[in-house]
Protein backbone atom coordinates (compact mmCIF):
# COMPACT_ATOMS: atom_id res chain seq x y z
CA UNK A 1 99.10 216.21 -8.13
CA UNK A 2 99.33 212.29 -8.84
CA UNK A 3 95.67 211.56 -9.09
CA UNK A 4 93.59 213.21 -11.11
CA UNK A 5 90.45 213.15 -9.49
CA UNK A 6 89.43 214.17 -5.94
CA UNK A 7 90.10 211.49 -3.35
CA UNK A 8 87.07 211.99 -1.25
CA UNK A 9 85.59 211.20 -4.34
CA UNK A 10 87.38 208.28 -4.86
CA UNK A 11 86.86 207.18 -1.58
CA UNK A 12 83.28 207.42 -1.95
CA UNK A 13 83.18 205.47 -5.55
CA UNK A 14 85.40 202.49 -4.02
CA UNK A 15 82.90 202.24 -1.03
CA UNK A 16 79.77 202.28 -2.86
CA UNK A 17 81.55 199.29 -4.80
CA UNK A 18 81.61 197.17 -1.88
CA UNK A 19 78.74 195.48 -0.88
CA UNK A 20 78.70 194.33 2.78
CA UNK A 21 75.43 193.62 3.34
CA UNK A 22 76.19 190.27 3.24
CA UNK A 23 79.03 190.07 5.47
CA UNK A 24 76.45 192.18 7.76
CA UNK A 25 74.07 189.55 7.85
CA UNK A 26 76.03 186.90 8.08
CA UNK A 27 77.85 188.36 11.36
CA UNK A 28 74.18 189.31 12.70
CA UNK A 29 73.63 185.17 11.58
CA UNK A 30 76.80 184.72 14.25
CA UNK A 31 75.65 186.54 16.75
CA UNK A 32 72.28 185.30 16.93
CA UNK A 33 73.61 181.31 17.11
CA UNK A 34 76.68 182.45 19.37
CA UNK A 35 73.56 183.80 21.50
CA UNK A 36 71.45 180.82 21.43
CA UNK A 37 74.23 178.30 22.44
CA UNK A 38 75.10 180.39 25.26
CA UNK A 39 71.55 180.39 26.42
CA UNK A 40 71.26 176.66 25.92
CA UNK A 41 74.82 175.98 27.51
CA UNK A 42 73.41 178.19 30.27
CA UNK A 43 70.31 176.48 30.89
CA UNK A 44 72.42 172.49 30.95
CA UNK A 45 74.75 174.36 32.99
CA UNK A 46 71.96 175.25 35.24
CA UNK A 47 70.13 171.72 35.16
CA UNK A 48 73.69 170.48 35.99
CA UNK A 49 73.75 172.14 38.96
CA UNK A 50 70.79 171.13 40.01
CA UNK A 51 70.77 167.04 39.62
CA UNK A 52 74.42 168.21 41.69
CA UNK A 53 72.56 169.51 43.85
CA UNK A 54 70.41 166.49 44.59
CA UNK A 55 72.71 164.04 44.36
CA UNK A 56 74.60 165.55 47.05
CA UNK A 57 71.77 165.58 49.50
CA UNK A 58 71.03 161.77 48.21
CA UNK A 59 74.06 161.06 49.49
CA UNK A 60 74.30 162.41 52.62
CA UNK A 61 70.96 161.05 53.17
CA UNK A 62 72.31 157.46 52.33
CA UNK A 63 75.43 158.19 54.20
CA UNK A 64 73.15 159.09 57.39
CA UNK A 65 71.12 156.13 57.01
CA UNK A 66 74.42 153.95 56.08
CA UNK A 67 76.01 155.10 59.44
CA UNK A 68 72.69 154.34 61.35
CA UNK A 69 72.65 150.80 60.54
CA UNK A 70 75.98 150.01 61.32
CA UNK A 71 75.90 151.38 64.54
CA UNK A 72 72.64 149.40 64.92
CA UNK A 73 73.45 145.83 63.43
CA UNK A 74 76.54 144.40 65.08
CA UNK A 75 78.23 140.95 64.19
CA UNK A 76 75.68 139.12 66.08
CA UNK A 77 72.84 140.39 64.63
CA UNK A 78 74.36 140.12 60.87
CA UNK A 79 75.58 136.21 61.93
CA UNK A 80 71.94 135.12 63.60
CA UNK A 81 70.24 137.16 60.00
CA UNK A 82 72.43 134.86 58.01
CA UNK A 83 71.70 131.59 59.86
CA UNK A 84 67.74 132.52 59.50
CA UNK A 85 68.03 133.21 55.70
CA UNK A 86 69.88 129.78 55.12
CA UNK A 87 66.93 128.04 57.18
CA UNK A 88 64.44 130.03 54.91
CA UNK A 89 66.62 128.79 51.99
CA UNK A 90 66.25 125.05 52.97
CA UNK A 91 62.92 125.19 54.00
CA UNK A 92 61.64 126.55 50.25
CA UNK A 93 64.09 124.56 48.91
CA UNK A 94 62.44 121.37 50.21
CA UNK A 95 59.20 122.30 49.52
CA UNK A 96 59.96 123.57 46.10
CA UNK A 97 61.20 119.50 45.59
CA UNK A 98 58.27 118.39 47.57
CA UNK A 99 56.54 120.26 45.09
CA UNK A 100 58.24 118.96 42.13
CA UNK A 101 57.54 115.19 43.04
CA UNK A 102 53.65 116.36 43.46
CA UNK A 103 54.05 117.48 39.75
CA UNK A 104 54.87 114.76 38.51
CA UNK A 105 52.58 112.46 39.85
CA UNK A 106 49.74 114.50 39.09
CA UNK A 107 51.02 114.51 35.48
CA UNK A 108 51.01 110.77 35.33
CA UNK A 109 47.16 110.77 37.07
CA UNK A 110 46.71 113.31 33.79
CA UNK A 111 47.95 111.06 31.76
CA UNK A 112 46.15 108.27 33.13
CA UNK A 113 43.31 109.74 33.29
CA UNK A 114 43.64 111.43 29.58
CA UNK A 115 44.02 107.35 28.24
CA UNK A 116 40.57 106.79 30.54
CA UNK A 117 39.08 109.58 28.54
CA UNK A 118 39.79 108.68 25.14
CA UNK A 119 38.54 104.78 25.99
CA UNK A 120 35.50 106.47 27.12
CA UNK A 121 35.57 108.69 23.78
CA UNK A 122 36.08 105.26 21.84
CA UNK A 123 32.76 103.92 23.86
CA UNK A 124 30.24 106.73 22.76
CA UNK A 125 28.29 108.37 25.07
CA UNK A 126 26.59 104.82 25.89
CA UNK A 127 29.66 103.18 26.61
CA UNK A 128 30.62 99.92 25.82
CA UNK A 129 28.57 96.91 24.45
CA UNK A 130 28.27 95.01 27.96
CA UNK A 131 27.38 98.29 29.39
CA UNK A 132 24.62 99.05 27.01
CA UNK A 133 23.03 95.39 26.86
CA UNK A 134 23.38 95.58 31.10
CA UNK A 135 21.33 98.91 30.78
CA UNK A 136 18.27 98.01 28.15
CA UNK A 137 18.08 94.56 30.75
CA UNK A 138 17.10 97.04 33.51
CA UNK A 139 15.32 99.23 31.58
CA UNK A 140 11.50 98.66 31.60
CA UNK A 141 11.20 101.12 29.02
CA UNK A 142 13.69 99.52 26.56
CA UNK A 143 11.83 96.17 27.17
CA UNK A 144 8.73 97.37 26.15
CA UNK A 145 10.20 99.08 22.89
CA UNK A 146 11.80 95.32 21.88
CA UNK A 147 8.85 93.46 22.63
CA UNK A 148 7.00 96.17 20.33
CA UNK A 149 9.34 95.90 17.76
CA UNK A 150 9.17 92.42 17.58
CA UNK A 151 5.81 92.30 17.29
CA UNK A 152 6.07 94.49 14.47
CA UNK A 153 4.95 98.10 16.37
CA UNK A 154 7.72 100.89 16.11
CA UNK A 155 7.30 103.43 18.67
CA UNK A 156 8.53 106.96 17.69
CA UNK A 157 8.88 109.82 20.37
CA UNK A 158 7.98 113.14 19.87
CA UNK A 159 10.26 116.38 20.31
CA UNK A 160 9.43 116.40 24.27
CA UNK A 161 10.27 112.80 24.64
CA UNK A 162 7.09 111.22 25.04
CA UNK A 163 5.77 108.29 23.09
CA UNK A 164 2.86 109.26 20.78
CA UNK A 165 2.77 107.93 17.71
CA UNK A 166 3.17 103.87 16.71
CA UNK A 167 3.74 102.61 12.84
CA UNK A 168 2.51 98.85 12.68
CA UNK A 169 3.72 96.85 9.88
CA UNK A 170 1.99 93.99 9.04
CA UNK A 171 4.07 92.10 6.62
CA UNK A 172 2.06 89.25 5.52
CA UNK A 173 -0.15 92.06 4.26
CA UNK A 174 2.07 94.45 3.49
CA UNK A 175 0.31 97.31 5.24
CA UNK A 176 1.60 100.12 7.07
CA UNK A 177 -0.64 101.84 9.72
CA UNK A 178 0.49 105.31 11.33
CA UNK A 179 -1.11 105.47 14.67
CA UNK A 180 -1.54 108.82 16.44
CA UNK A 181 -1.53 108.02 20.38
CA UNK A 182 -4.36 110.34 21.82
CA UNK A 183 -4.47 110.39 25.86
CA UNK A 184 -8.19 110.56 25.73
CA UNK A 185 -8.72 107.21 24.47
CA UNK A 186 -7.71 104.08 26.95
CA UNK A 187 -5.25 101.59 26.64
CA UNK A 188 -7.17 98.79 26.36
CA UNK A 189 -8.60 100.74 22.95
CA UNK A 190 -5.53 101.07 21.57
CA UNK A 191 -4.37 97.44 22.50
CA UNK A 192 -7.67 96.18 20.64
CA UNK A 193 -6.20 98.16 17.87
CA UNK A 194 -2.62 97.10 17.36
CA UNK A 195 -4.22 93.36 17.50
CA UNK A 196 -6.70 94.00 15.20
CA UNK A 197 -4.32 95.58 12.99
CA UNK A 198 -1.27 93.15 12.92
């Protein structure tokens, strides 16, 4: 006998030794991916097919209309289409310039107008000196308010813009009398006052 123990037993010693779980798992690891990309090459192969699928009838939709409009438009039609497009063309093309020269010379009656605005801004909202003088000549109200003044009354106005209250300075004096202007007493009171006070 050359060994000296039983072979079955042998047999059964060496395979418990190996361990193939491993390898087991690893294979079912294969399988499983080998699985998957044929299910995922399945489904592009089936998305594939369609867009196919819809391209073609695309095309023979485009090569249906295609065929209908050249056996619609013949050399005439194409020749009077291009005169008409180059008439558009020249038409915009002239306005577009027409247009242009507009531009500018509303940008120089901007600029013009921008210098007006800043001479005006340089004037104050009362404009210039000749201006101003011009206006307090016409205006009665001014008048009154210098001759006042030089007579030594200043006239103040009130938040609603009425004149009610007069300061008289009397400088030889040296008094200062703050006047009240009441609408119950008469003019002629108050110009008894202001003499009798200055």
């Amino acid at each position: 006998m050359l060994l000296d123990e039983d072979p079955a037993t042998l047999i059964h010693h060496t395979i418990g030794n190996f361990n193939i779980h491993p390898d087991k798992t690893a294979i079912e690891r294969i399988n499983e991916a080998l699985s998957t990309l044929q299910q995922a090459r399945d489904m592009r192969i089936r998305e594939a097919e369609t867009a196919l699928r819809k391209l073609s009838r695309n095309l023979a939709t485009l090569s249906t209309q295609h065929n209908e409009t050249l056996s619609t438009h013949g050399s005439v039609d194409h020749a009077s289409h291009i005169v008409e497009l180059d008439t558009r063309k020249f038409r915009i093309a002239k306005a577009a310039s027409d247009l242009e020269i507009e531009s500018e010379r509303l940008e120089q009656e901007l600029e013009a107008l921008r210098g007006r605005l800043h001479n005006l801004d340089l004037q104050g909202i009362e404009g210039n000196e000749h201006e101003k003088a011009r206006r307090e000549q016409d205006d009665p109200t001014i008048l009154k308010l210098k001759i006042y003044r030089s007579l030594g009354i200043n006239i103040e106005p009130s938040q609603s813009g009425s004149y009610n209250k007069a300061v008289i300075r009397n400088k030889q004096k040296g008094d200062v009398h703050v006047v009240n202007i009441d609408p119950k007493f008469s003019r002629f009171f108050y110009a008894n006052y202001f003499w009798q006070t200055m």
